[in-house]
N, C-alpha and C. Protein backbone atom coordinates (compact mmCIF):
# COMPACT_ATOMS: atom_id res chain seq x y z
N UNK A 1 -8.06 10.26 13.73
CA UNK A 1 -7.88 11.47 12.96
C UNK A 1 -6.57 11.37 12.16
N UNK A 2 -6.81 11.78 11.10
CA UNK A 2 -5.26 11.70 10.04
C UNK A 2 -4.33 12.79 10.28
N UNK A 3 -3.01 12.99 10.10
CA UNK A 3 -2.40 14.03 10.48
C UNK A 3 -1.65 13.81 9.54
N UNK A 4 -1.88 13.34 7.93
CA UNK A 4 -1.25 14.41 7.05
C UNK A 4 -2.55 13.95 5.58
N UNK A 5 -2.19 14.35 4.56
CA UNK A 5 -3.37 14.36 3.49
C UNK A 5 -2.31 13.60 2.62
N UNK A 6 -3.09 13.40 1.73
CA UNK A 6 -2.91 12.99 0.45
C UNK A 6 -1.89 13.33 -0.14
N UNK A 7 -2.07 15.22 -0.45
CA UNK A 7 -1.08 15.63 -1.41
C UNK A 7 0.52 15.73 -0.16
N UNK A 8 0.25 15.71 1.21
CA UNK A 8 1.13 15.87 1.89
C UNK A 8 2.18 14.27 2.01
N UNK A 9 1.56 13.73 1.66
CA UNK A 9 2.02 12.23 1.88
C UNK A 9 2.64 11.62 0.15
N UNK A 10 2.19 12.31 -0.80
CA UNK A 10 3.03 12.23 -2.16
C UNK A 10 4.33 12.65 -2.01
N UNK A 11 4.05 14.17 -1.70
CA UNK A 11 5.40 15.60 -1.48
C UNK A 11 6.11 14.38 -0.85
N UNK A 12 5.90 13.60 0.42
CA UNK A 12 7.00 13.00 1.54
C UNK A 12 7.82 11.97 0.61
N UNK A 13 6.73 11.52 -0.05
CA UNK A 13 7.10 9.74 -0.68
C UNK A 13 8.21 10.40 -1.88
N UNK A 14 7.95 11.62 -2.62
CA UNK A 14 8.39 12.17 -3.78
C UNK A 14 9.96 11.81 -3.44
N UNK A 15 10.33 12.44 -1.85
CA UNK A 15 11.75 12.76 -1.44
C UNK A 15 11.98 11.40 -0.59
N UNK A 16 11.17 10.43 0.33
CA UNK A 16 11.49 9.58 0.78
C UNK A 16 11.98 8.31 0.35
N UNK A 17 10.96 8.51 -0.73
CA UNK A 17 10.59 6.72 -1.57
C UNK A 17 10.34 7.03 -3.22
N UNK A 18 11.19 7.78 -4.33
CA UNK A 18 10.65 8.03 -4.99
C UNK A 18 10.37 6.78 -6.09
N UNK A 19 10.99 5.86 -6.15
CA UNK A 19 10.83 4.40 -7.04
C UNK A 19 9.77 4.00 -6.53
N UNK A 20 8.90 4.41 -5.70
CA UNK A 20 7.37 3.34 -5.47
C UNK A 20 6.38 3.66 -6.37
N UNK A 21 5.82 2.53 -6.81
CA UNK A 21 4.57 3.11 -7.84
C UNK A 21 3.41 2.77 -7.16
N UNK A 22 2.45 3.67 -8.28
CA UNK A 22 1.09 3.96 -7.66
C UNK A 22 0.95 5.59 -7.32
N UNK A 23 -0.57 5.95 -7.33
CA UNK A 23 -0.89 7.14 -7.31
C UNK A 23 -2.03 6.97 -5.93
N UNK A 24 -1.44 8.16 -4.94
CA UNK A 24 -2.56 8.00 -4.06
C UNK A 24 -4.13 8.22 -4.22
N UNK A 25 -5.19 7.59 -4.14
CA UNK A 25 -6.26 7.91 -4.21
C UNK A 25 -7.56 9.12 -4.00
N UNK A 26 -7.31 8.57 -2.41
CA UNK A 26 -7.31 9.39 -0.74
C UNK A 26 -6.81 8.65 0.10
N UNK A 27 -7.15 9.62 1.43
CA UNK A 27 -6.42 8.51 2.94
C UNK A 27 -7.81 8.90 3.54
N UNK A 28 -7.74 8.40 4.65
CA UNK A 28 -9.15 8.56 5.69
C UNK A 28 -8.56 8.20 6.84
N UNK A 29 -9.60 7.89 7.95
CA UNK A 29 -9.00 7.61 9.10
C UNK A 29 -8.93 6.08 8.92
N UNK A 30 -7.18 5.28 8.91
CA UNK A 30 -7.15 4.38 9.50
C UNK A 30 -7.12 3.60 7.68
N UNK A 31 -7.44 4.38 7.03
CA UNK A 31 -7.29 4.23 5.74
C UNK A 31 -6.59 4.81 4.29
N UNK A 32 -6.20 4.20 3.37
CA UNK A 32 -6.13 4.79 2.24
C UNK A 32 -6.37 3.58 1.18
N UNK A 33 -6.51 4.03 -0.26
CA UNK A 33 -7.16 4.03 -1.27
C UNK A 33 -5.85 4.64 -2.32
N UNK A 34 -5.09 3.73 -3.51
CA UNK A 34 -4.15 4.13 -4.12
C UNK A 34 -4.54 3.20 -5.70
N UNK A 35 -4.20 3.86 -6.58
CA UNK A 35 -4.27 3.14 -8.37
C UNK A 35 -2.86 2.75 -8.43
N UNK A 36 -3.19 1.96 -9.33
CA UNK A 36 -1.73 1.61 -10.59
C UNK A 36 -2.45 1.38 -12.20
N UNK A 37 -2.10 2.69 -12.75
CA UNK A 37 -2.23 2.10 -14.21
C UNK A 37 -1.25 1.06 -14.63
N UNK A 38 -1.69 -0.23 -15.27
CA UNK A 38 -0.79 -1.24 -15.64
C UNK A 38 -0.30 -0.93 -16.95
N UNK A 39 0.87 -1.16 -16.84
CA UNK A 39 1.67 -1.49 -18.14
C UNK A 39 2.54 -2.31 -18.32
N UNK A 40 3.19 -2.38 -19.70
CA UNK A 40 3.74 -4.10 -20.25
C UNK A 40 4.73 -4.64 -18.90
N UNK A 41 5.42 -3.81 -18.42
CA UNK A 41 6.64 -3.51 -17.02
C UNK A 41 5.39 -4.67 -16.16
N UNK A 42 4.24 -4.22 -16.04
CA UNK A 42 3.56 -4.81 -15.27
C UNK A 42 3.17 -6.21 -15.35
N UNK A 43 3.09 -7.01 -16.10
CA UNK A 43 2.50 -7.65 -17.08
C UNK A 43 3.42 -9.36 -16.90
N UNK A 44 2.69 -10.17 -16.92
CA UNK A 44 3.47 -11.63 -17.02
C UNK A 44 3.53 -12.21 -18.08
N UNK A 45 4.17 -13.31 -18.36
CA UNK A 45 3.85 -14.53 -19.78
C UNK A 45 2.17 -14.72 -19.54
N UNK A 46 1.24 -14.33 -20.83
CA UNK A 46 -0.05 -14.69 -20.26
C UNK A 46 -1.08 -13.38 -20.52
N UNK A 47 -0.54 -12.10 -20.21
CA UNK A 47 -0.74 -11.02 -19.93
C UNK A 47 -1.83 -10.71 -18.70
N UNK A 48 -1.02 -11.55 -17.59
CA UNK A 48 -2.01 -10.96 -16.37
C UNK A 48 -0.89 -10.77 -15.24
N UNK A 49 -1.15 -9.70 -14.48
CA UNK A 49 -0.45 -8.76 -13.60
C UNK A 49 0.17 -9.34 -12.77
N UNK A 50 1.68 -9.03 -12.36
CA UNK A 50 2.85 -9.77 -11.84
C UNK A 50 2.53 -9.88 -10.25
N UNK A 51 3.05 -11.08 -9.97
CA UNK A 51 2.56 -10.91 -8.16
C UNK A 51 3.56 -10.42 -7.76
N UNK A 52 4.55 -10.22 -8.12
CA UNK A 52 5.33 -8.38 -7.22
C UNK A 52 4.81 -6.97 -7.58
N UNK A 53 4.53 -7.06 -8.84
CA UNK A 53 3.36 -5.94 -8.76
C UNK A 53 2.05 -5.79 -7.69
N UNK A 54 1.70 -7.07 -7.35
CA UNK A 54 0.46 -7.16 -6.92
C UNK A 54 1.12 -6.64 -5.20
N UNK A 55 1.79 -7.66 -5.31
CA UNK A 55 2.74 -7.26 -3.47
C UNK A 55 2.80 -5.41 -3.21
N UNK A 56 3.64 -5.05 -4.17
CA UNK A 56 4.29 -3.90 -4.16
C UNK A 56 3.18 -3.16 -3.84
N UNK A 57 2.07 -2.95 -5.11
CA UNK A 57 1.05 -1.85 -4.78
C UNK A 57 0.23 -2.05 -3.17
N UNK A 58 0.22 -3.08 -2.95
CA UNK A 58 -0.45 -3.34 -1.58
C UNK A 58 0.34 -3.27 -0.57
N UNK A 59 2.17 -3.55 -0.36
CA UNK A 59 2.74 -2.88 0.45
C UNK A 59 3.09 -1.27 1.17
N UNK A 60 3.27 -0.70 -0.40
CA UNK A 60 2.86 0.79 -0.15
C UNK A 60 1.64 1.42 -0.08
N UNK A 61 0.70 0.79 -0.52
CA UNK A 61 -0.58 1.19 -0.24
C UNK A 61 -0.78 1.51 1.45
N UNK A 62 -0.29 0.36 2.11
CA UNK A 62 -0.42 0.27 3.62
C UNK A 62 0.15 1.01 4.22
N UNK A 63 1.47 1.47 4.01
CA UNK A 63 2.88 2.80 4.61
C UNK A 63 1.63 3.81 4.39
N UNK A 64 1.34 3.82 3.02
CA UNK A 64 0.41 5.48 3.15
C UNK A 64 -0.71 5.69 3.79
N UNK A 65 -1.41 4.59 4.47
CA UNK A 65 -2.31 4.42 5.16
C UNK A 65 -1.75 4.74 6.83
N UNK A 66 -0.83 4.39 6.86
CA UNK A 66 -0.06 4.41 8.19
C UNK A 66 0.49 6.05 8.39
N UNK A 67 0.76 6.17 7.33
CA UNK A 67 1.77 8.05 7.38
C UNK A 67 0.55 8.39 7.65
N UNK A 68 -0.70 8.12 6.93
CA UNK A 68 -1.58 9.37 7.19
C UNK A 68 -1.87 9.31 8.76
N UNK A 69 -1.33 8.55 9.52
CA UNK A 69 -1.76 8.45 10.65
C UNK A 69 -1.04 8.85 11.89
N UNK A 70 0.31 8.23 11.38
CA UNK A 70 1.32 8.76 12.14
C UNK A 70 2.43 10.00 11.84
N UNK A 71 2.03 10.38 10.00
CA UNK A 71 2.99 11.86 9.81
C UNK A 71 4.17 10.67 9.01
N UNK A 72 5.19 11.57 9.08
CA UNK A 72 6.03 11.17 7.73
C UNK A 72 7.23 10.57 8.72
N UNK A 73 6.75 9.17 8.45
CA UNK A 73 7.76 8.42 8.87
C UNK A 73 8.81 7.49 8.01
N UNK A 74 10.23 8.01 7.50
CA UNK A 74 11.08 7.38 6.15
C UNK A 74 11.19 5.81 7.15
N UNK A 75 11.22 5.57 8.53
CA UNK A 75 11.86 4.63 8.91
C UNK A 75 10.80 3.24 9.34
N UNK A 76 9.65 3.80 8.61
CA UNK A 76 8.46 2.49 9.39
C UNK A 76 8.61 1.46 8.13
N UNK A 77 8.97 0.30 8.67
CA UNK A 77 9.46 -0.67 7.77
C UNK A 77 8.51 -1.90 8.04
N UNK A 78 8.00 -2.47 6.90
CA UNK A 78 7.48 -4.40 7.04
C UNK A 78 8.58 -5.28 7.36
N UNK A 79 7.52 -5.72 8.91
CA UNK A 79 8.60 -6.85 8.77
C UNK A 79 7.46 -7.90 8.76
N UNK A 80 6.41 -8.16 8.30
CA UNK A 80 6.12 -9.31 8.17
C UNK A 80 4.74 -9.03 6.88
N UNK A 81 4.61 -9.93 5.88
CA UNK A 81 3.67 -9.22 4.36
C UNK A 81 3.50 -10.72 4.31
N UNK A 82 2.21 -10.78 4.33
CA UNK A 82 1.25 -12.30 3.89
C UNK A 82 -0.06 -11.95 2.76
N UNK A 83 0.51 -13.04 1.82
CA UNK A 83 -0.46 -12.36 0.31
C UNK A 83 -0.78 -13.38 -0.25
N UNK A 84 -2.75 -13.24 -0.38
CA UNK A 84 -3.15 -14.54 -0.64
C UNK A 84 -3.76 -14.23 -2.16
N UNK A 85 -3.28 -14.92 -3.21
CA UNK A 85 -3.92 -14.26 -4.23
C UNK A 85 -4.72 -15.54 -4.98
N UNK A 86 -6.05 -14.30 -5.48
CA UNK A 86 -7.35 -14.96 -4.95
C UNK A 86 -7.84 -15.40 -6.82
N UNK A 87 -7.47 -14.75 -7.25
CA UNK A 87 -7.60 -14.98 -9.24
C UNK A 87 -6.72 -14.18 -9.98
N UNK A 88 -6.65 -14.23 -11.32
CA UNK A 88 -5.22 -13.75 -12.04
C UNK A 88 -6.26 -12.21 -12.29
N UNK A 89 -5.08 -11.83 -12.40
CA UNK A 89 -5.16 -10.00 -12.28
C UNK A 89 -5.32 -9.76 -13.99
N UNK A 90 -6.17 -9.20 -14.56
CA UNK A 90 -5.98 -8.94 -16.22
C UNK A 90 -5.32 -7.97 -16.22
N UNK A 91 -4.29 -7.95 -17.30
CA UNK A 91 -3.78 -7.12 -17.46
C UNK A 91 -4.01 -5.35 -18.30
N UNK A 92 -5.66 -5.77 -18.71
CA UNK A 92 -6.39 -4.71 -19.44
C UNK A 92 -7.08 -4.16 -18.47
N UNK A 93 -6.65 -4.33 -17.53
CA UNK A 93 -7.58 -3.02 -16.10
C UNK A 93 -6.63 -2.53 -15.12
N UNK A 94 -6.59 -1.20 -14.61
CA UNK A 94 -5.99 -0.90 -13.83
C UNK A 94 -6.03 -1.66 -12.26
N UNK A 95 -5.23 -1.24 -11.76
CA UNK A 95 -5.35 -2.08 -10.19
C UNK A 95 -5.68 -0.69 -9.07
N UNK A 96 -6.47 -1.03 -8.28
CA UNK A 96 -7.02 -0.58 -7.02
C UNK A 96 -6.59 -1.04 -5.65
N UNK A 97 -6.36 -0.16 -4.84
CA UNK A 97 -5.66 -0.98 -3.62
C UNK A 97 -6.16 -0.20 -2.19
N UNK A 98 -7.12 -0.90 -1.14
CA UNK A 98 -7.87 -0.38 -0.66
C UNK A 98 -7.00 -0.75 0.62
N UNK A 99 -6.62 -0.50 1.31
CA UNK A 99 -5.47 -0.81 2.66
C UNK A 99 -6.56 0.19 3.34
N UNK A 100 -6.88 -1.10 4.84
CA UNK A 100 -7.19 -0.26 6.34
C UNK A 100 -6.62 -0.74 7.63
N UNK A 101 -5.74 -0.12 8.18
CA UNK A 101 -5.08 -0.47 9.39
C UNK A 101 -6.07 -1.06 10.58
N UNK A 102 -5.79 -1.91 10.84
CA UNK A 102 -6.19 -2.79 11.89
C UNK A 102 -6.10 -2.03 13.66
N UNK A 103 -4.45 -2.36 13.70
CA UNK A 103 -4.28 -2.13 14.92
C UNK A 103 -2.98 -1.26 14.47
N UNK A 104 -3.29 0.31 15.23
CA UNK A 104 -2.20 1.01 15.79
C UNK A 104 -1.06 1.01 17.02
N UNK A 105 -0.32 0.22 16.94
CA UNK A 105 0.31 0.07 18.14
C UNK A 105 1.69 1.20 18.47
N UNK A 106 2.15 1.45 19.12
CA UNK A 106 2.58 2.22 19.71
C UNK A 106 4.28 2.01 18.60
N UNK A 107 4.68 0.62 18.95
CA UNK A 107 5.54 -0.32 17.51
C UNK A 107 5.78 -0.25 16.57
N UNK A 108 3.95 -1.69 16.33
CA UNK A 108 3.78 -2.25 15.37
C UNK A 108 2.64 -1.85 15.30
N UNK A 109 2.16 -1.95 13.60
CA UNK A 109 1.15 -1.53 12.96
C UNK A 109 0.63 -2.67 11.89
N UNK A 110 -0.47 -3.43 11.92
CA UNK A 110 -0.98 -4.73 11.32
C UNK A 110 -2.29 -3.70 10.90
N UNK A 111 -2.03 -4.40 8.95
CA UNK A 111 -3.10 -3.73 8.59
C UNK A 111 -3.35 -4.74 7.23
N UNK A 112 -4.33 -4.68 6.65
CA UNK A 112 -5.23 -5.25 5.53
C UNK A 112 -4.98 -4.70 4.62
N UNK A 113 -4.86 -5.45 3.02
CA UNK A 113 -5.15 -4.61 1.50
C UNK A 113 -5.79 -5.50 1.16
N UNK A 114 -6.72 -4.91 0.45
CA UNK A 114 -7.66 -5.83 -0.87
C UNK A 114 -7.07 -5.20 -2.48
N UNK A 115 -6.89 -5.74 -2.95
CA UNK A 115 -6.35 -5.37 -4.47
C UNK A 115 -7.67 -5.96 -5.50
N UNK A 116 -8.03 -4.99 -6.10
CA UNK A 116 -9.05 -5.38 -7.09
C UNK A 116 -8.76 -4.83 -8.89
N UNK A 117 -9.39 -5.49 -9.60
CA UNK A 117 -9.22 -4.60 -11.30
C UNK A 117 -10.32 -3.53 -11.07
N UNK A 118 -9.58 -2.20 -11.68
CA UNK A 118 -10.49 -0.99 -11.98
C UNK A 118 -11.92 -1.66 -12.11
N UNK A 119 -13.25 -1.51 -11.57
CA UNK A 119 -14.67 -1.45 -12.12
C UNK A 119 -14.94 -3.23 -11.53
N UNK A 120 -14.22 -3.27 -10.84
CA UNK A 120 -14.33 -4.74 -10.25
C UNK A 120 -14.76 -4.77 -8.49
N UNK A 121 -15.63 -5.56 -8.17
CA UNK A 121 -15.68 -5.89 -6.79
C UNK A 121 -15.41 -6.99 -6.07
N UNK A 122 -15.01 -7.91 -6.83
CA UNK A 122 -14.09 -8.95 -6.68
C UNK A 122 -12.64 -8.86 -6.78
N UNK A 123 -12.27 -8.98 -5.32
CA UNK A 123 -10.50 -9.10 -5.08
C UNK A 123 -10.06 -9.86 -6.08
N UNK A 124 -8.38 -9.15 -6.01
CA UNK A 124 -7.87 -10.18 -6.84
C UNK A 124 -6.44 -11.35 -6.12
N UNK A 125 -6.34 -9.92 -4.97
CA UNK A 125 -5.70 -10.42 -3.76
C UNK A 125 -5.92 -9.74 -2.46
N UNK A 126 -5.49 -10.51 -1.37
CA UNK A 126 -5.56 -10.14 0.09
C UNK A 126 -4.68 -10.43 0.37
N UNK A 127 -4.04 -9.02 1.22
CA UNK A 127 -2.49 -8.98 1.64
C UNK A 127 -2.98 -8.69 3.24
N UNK A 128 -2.43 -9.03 4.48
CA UNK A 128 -1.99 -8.68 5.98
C UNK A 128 -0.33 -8.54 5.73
N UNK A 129 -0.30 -7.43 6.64
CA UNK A 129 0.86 -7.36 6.88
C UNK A 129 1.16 -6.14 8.15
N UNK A 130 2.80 -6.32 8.29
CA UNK A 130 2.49 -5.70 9.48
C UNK A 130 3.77 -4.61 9.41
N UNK A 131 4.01 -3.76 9.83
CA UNK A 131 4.80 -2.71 10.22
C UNK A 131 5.48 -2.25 10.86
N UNK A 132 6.74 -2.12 11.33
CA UNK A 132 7.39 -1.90 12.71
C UNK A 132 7.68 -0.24 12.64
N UNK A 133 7.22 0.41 13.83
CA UNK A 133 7.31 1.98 13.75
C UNK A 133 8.45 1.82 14.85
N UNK A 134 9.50 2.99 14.24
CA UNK A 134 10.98 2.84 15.15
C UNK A 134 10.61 3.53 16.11
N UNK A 135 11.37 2.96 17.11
CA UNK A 135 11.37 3.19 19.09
C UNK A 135 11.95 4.93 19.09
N UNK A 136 11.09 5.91 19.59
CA UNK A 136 11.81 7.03 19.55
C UNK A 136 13.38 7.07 20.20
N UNK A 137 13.69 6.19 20.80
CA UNK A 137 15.27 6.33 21.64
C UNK A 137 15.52 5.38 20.41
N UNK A 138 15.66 5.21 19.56
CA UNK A 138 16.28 4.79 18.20
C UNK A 138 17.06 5.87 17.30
N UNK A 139 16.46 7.18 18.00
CA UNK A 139 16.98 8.45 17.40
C UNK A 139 18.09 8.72 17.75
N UNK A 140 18.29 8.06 19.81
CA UNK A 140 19.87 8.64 20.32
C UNK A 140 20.90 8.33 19.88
């Protein structure tokens, strides 16, 4: 079950994280779903989509997949992001970023993104990565 929404998890990111790009989609259980309209910022020699762009949208894609699960956490940090990219990203389509958490651990949190072009069902990358949720006696 999710324990916060969509528009509740923007409001957080607005004041937590406001330099992250991307627009949330939805969340679900164990999931979320986020865009990036591309622009030139986005863009390589070539005109196809930067692999820190590609990283980025699929790193935060996954935090918002995770908040919706665990509530608004500023301190759940990656410590480990593996990204296999699978063909060049055009730069004339938006990007899609489908992140579903794997395993909830009490910790750590290991979860999946697929990154695709708008109107596409072919990835363009596959990201794992994983999450460390801070130890509540981290607070004392």
């Amino acid at each position: 079950m999710t324990v916060m929404t969509a528009a509740a998890i923007e409001e957080f990111l607005d004041e937590a994280f406001p330099q992250r790009q991307g627009t949330i989609e939805g969340v679900g259980e164990m999931r979320a779903t986020m865009s990036l309209a591309i622009e030139d910022e986005h863009l390589r020699p070539g005109g196809c989509v930067s692999g820190p762009t590609l990283m980025g949208l699929a790193d935060v894609c996954l935090y918002v997949a995770i908040l919706a699960q665990v509530g608004p956490e500023p301190m759940a940090v990656t410590t480990d992001f593996n990204c296999h990219f699978l063909r060049r990203a055009r730069g004339d389509r938006d990007l899609i970023a489908n992140a579903h958490v794997v395993k909830l651990g009490e910790r750590l949190v290991v979860g999946e993104v697929q990154l695709f072009p708008a109107g596409d069902d072919e990835p363009v990358a596959i990201v794992t990565a994983t999450y460390a949720l801070p130890d509540e006696s981290d607070d004392d």
